[in-house]
C-alpha atoms as a PDB file:
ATOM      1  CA  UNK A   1     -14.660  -4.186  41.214  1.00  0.00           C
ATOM      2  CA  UNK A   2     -15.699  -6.793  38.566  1.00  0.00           C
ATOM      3  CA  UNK A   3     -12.855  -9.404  38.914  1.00  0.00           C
ATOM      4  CA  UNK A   4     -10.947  -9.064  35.779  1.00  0.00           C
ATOM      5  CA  UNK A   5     -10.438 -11.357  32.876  1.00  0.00           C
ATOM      6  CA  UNK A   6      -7.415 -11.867  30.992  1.00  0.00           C
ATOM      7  CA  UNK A   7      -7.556 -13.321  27.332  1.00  0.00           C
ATOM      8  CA  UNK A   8      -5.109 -14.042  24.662  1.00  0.00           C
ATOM      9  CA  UNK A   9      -7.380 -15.412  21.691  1.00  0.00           C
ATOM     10  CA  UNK A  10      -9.867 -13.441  19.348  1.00  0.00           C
ATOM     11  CA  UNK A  11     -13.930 -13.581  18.451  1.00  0.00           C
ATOM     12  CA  UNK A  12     -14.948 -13.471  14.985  1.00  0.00           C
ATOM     13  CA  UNK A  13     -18.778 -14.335  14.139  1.00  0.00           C
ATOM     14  CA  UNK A  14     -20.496 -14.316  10.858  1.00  0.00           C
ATOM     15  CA  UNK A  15     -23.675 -12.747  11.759  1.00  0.00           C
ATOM     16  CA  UNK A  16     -25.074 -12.730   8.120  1.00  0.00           C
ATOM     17  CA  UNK A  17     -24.031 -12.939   4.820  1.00  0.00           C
ATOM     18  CA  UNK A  18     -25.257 -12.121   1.333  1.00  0.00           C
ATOM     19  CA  UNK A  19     -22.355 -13.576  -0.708  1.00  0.00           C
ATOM     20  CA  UNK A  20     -21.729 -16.051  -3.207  1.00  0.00           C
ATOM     21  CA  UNK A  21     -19.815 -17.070  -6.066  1.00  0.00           C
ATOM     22  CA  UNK A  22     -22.536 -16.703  -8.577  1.00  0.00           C
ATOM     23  CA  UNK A  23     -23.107 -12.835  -6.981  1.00  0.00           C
ATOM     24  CA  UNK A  24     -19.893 -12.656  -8.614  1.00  0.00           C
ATOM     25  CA  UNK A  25     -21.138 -14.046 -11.805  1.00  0.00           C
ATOM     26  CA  UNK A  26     -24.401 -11.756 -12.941  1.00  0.00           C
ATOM     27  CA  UNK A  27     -22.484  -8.368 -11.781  1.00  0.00           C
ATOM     28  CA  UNK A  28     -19.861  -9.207 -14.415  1.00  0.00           C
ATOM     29  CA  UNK A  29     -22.305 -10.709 -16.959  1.00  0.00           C
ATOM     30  CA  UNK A  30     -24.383  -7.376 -16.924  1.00  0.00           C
ATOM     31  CA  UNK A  31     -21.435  -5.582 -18.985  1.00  0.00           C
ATOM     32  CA  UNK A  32     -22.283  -7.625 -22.067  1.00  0.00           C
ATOM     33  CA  UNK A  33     -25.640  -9.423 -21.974  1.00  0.00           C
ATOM     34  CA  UNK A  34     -27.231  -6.221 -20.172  1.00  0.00           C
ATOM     35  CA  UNK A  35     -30.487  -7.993 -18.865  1.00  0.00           C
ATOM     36  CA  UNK A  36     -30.483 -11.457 -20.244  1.00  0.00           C
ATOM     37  CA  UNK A  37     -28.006 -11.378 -17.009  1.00  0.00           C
ATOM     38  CA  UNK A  38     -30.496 -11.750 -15.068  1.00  0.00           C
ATOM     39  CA  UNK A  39     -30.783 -15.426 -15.986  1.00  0.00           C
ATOM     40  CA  UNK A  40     -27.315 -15.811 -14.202  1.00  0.00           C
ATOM     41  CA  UNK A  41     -29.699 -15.111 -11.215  1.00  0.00           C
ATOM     42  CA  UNK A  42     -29.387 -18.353  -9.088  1.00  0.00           C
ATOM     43  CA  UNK A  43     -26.988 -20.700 -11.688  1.00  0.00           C
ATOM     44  CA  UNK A  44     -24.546 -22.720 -11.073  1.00  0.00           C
ATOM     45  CA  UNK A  45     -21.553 -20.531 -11.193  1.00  0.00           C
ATOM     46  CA  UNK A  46     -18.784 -23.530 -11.131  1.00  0.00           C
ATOM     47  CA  UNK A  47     -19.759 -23.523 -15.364  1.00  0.00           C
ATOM     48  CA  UNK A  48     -17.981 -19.624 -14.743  1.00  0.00           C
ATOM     49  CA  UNK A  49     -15.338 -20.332 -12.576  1.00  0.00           C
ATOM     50  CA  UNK A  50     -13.021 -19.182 -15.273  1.00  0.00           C
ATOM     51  CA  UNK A  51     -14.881 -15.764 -15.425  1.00  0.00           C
ATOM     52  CA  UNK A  52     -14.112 -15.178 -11.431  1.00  0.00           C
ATOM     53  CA  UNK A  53     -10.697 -16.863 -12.214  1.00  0.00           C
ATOM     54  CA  UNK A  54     -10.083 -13.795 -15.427  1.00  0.00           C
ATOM     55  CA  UNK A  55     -11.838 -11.290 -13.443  1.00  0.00           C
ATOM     56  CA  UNK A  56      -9.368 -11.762 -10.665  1.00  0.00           C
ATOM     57  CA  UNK A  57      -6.315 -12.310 -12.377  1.00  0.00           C
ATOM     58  CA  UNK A  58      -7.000  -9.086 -14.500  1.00  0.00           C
ATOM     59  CA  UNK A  59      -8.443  -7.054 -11.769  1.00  0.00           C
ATOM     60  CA  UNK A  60     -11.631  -6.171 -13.029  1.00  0.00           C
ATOM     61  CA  UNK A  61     -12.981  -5.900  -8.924  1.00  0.00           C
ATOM     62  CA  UNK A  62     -16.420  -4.124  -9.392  1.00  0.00           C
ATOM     63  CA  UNK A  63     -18.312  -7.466  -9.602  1.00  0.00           C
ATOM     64  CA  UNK A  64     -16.847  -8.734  -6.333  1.00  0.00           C
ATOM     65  CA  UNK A  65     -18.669  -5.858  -4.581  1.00  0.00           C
ATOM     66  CA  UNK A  66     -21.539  -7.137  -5.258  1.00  0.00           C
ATOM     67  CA  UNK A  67     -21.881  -9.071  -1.983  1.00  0.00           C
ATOM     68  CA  UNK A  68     -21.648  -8.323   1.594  1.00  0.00           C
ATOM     69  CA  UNK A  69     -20.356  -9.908   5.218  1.00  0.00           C
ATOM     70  CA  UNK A  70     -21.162  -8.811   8.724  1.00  0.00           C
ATOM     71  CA  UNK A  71     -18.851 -10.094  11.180  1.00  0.00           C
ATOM     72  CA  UNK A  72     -18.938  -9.564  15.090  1.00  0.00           C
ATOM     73  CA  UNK A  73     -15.559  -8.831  16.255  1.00  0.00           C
ATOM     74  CA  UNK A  74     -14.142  -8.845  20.292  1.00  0.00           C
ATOM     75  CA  UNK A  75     -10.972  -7.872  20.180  1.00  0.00           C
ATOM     76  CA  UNK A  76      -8.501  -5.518  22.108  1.00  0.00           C
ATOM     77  CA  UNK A  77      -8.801  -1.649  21.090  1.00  0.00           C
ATOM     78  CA  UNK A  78      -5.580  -1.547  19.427  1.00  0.00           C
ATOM     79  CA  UNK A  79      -6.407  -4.145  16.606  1.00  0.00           C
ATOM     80  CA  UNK A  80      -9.541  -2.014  16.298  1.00  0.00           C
ATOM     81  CA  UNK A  81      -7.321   1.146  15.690  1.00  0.00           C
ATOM     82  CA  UNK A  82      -5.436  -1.197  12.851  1.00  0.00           C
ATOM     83  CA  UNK A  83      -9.176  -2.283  11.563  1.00  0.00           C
ATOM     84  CA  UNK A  84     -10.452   1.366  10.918  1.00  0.00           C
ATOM     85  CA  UNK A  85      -7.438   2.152   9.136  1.00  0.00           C
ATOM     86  CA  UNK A  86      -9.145   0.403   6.447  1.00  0.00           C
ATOM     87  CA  UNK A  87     -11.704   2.353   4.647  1.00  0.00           C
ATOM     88  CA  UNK A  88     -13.817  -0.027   2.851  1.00  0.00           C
ATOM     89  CA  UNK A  89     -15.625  -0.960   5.524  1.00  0.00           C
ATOM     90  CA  UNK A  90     -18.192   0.039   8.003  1.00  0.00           C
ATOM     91  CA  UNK A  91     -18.348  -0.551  11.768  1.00  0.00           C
ATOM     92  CA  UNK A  92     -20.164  -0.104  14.705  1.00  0.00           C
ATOM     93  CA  UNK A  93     -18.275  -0.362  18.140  1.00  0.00           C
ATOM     94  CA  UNK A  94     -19.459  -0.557  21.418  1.00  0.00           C
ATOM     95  CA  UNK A  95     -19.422   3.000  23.078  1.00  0.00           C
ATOM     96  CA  UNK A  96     -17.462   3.578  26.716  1.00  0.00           C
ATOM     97  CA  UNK A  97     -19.894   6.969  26.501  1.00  0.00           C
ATOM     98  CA  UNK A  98     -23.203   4.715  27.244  1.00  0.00           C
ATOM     99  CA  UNK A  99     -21.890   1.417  29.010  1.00  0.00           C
ATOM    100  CA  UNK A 100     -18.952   1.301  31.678  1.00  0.00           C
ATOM    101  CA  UNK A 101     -16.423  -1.112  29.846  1.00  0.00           C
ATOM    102  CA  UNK A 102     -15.578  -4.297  31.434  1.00  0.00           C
ATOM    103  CA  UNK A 103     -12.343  -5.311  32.813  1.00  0.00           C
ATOM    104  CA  UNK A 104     -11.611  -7.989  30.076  1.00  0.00           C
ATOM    105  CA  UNK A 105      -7.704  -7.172  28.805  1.00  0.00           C
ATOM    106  CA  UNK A 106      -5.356  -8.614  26.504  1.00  0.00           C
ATOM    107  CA  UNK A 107      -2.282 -10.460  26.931  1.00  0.00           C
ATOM    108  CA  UNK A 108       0.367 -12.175  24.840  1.00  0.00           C
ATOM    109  CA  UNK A 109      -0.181 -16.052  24.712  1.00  0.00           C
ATOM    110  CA  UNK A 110       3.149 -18.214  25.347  1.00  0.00           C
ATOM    111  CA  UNK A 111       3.684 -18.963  21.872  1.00  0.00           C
ATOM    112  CA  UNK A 112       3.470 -15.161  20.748  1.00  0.00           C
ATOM    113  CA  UNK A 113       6.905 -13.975  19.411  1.00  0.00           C
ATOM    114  CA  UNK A 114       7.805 -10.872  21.856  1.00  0.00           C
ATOM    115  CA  UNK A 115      11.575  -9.385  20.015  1.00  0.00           C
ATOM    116  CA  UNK A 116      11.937  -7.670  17.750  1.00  0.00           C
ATOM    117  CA  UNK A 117      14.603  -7.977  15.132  1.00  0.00           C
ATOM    118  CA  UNK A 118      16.260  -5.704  12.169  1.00  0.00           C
ATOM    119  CA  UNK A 119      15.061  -2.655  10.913  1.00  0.00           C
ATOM    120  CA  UNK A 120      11.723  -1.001   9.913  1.00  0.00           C
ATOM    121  CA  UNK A 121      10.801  -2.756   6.569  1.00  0.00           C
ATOM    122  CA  UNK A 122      12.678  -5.433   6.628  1.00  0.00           C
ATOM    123  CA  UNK A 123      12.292  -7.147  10.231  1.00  0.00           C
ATOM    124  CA  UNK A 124      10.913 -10.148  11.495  1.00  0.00           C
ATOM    125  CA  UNK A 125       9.705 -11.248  15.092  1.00  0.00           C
ATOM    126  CA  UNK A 126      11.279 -14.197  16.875  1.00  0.00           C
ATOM    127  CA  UNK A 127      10.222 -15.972  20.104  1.00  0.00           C
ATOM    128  CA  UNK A 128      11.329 -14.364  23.558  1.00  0.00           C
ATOM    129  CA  UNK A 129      12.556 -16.247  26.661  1.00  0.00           C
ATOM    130  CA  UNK A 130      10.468 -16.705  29.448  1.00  0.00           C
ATOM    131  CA  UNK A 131      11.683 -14.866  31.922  1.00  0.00           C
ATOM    132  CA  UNK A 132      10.697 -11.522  28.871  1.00  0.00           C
ATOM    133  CA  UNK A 133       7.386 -13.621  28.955  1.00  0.00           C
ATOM    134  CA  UNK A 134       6.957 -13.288  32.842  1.00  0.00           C
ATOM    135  CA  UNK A 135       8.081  -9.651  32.717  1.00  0.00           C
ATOM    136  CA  UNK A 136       5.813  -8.982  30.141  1.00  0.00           C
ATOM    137  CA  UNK A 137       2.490 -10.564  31.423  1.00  0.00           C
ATOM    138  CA  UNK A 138       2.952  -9.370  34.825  1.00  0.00           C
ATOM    139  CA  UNK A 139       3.630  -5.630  33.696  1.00  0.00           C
ATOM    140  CA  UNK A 140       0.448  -5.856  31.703  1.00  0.00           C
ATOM    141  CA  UNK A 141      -1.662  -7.424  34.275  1.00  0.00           C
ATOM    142  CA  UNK A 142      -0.677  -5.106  37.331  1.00  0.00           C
ATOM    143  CA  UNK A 143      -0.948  -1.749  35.252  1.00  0.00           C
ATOM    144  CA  UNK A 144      -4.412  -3.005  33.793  1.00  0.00           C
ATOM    145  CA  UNK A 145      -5.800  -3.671  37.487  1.00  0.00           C
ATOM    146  CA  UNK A 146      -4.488  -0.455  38.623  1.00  0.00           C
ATOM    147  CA  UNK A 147      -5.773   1.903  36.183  1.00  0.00           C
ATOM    148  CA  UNK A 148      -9.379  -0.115  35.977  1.00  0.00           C
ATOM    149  CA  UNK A 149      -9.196   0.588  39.845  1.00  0.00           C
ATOM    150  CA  UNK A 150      -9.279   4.289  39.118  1.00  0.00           C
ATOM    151  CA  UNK A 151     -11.964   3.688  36.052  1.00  0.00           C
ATOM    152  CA  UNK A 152     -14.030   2.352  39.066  1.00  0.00           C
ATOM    153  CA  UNK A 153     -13.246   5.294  41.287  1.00  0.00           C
ATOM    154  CA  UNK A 154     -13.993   7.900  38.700  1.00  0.00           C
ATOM    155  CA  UNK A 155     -17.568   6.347  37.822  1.00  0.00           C
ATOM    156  CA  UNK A 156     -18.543   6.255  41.639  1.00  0.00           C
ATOM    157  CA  UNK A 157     -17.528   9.401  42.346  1.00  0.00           C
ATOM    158  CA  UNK A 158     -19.685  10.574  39.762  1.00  0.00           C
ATOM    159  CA  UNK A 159     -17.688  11.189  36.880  1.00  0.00           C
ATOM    160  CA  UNK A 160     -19.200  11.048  33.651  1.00  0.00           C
ATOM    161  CA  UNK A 161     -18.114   7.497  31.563  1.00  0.00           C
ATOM    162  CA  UNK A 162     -16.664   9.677  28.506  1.00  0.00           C
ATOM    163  CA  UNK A 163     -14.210  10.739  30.597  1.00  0.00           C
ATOM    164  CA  UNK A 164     -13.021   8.471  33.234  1.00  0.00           C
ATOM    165  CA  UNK A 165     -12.289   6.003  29.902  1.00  0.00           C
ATOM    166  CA  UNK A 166      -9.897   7.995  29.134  1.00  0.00           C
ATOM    167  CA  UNK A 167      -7.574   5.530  31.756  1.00  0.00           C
ATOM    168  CA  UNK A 168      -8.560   2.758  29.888  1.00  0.00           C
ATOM    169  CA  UNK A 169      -5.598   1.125  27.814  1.00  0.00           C
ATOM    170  CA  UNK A 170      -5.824   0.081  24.015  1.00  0.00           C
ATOM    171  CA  UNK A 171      -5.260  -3.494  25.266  1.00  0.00           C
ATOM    172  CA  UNK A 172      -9.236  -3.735  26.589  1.00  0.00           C
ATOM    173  CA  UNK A 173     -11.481  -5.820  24.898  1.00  0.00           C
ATOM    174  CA  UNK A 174     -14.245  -4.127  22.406  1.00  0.00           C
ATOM    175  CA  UNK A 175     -16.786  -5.614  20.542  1.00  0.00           C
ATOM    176  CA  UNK A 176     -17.744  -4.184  17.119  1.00  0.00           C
ATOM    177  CA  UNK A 177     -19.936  -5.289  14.229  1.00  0.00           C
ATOM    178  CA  UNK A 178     -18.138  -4.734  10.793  1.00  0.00           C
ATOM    179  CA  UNK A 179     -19.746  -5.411   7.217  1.00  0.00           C
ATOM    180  CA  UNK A 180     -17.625  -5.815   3.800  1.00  0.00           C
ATOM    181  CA  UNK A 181     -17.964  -7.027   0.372  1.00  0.00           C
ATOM    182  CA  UNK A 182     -15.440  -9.528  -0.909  1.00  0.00           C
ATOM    183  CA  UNK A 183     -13.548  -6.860  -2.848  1.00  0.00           C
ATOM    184  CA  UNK A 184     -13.122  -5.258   0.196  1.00  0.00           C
ATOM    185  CA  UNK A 185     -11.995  -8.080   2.506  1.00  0.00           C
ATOM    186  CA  UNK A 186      -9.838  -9.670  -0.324  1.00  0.00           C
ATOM    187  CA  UNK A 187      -7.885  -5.798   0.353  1.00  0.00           C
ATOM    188  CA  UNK A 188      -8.171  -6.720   3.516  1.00  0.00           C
ATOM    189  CA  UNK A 189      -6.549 -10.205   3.600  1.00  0.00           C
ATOM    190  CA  UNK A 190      -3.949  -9.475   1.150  1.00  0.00           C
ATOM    191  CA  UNK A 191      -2.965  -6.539   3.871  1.00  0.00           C
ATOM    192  CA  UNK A 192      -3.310  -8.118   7.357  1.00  0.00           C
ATOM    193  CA  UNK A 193      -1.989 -11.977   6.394  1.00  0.00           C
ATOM    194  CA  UNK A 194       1.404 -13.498   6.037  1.00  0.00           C
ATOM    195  CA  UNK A 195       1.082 -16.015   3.478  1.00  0.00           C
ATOM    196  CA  UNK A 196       3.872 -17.940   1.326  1.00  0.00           C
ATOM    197  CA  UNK A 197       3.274 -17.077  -2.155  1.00  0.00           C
ATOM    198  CA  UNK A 198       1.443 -13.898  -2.160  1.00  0.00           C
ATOM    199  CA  UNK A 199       2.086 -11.671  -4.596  1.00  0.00           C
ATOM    200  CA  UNK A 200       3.577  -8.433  -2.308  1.00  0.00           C
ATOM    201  CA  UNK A 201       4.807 -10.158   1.297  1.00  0.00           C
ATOM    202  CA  UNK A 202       2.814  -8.361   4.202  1.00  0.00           C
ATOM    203  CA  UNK A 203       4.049  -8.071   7.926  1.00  0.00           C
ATOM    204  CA  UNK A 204       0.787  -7.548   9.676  1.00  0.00           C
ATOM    205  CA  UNK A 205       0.209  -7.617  13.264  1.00  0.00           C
ATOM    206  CA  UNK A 206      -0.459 -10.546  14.732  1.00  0.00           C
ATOM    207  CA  UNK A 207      -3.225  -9.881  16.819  1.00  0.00           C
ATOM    208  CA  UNK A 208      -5.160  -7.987  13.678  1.00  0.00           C
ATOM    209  CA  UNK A 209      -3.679 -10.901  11.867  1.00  0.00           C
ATOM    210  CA  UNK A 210      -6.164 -13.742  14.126  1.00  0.00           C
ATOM    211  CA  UNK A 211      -8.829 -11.915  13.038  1.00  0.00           C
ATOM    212  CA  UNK A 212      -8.129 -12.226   9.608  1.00  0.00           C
ATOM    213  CA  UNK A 213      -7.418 -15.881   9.615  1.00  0.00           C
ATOM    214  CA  UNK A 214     -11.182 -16.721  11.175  1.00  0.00           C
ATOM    215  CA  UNK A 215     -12.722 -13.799   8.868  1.00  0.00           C
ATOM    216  CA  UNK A 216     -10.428 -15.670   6.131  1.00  0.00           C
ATOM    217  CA  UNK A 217     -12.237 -19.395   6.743  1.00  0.00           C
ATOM    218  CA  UNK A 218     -15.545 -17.802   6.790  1.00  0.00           C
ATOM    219  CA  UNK A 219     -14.848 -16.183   3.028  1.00  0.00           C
ATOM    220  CA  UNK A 220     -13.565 -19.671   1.816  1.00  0.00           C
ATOM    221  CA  UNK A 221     -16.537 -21.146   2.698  1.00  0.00           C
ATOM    222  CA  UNK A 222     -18.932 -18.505   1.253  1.00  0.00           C
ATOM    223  CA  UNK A 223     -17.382 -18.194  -1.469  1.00  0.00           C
ATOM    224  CA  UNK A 224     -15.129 -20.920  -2.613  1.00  0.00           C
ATOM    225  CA  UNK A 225     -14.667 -19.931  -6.474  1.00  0.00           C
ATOM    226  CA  UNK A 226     -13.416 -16.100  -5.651  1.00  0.00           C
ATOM    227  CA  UNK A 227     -11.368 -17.507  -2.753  1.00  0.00           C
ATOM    228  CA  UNK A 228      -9.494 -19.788  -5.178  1.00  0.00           C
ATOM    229  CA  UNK A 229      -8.970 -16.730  -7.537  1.00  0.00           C
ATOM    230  CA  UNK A 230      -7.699 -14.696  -5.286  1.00  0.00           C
ATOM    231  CA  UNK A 231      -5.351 -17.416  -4.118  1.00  0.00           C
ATOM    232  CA  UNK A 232      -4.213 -18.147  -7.304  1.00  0.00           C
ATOM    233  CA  UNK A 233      -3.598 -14.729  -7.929  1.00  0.00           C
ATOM    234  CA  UNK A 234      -1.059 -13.853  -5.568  1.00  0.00           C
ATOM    235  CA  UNK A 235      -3.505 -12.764  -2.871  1.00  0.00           C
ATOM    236  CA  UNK A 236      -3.894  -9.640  -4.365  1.00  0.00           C
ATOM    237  CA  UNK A 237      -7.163  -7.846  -4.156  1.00  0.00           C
ATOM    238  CA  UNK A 238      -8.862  -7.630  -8.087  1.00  0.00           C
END
């Protein structure tokens, strides 16, 4: 058996990216100067950083699609299953029907809050002892060798991949390649980030929530105007 590999952190790549500010800029200019918008083509769009800033604010999002991210993702299966709850997107995961899955698992880190408190909608998480860190880690670790022992024992024996992954737990690692516009990953953000000051709080996750924060930086960077707009407006997706 391939010796197994436990991680706590998550991969997020910008693979490519046609997305910019002024992307922003001759979508929304096209409503009014029809094709003298194409001389927007390639400007400077900090001279219109209070059209992305009203665009935002008033939620005209159409313009913002206008653009598009592909990030590679690794990740444990369950923040996938949080991902593809999110519709404006697409994605392309690696398959456990055509490659036998590697023994690469998920656990908590020591800073990761493990209880627990109050009540659906209105809870919050708070850090455990260690001794609920030990039992934790070492529960996850000796069911994840066990049942990737059997994953082994399936495959020799013959058994078809599409079915002896059905052992596998959510906490393996995937790998999946998933492209959005800025509309889209604005929704996104404002869903699956904790943030002071937004608009409508969110309790996301915080696994999904990792990947948000490095797909986050890579947005502010692409895009600095729209990321300031959507900051200033709350976090809330135009």
């Amino acid at each position: 058996m391939s010796e197994a590999i436990f991680r706590s952190d998550m991969t997020v790549e910008l693979v490519k990216a046609s997305a910019s500010d002024a992307d922003v800029i001759w979508a929304a200019r096209v409503s009014t100067a029809g094709e003298q918008s194409l001389e927007e083509v390639g400007e400077d769009p900090a001279r219109s950083a209070g059209l992305i800033n009203y665009l935002a604010r008033e939620r005209h999002g159409s313009p913002f699609e206008h653009t598009s991210m592909t990030f590679f993702v690794s990740a444990p299966i369950f923040v996938f299953r949080e991902f593809m709850r999110h519709r404006i997107a697409s994605y392309n995961e690696e398959s456990g029907r055509y490659r036998e899955l590697q023994p690469v698992f998920y656990v908590p880190a020591p800073e990761r809050k493990l209880v627990q408190i109050g009540k659906t909608g209105a809870y919050e998480f708070i850090d455990g002892t260690q001794e609920q860190y030990e039992i934790t880690t070492k529960a996850m670790k000796e069911s994840y060798l066990f049942v990737y022992e059997r994953y082994q024992k399936m495959l020799e024996a013959g058994v078809a991949r599409e079915v002896a992954r059905a052992v596998l737990p959510v906490a393996l690692y995937s790998s999946m390649y998933v492209t959005m516009n800025a509309r889209a990953l604005m929704n996104f953000l404002s869903l699956r980030t904790a943030r002071a000051g937004s608009h409508f709080p969110s309790y996301p996750q915080r696994e999904i929530e990792m990947v948000a924060e490095k797909m986050e930086e890579h947005f502010a960077r692409l895009m600095p105007l729209t990321y300031g707009a959507f900051e200033k407006s709350g976090r809330i997706a135009p």
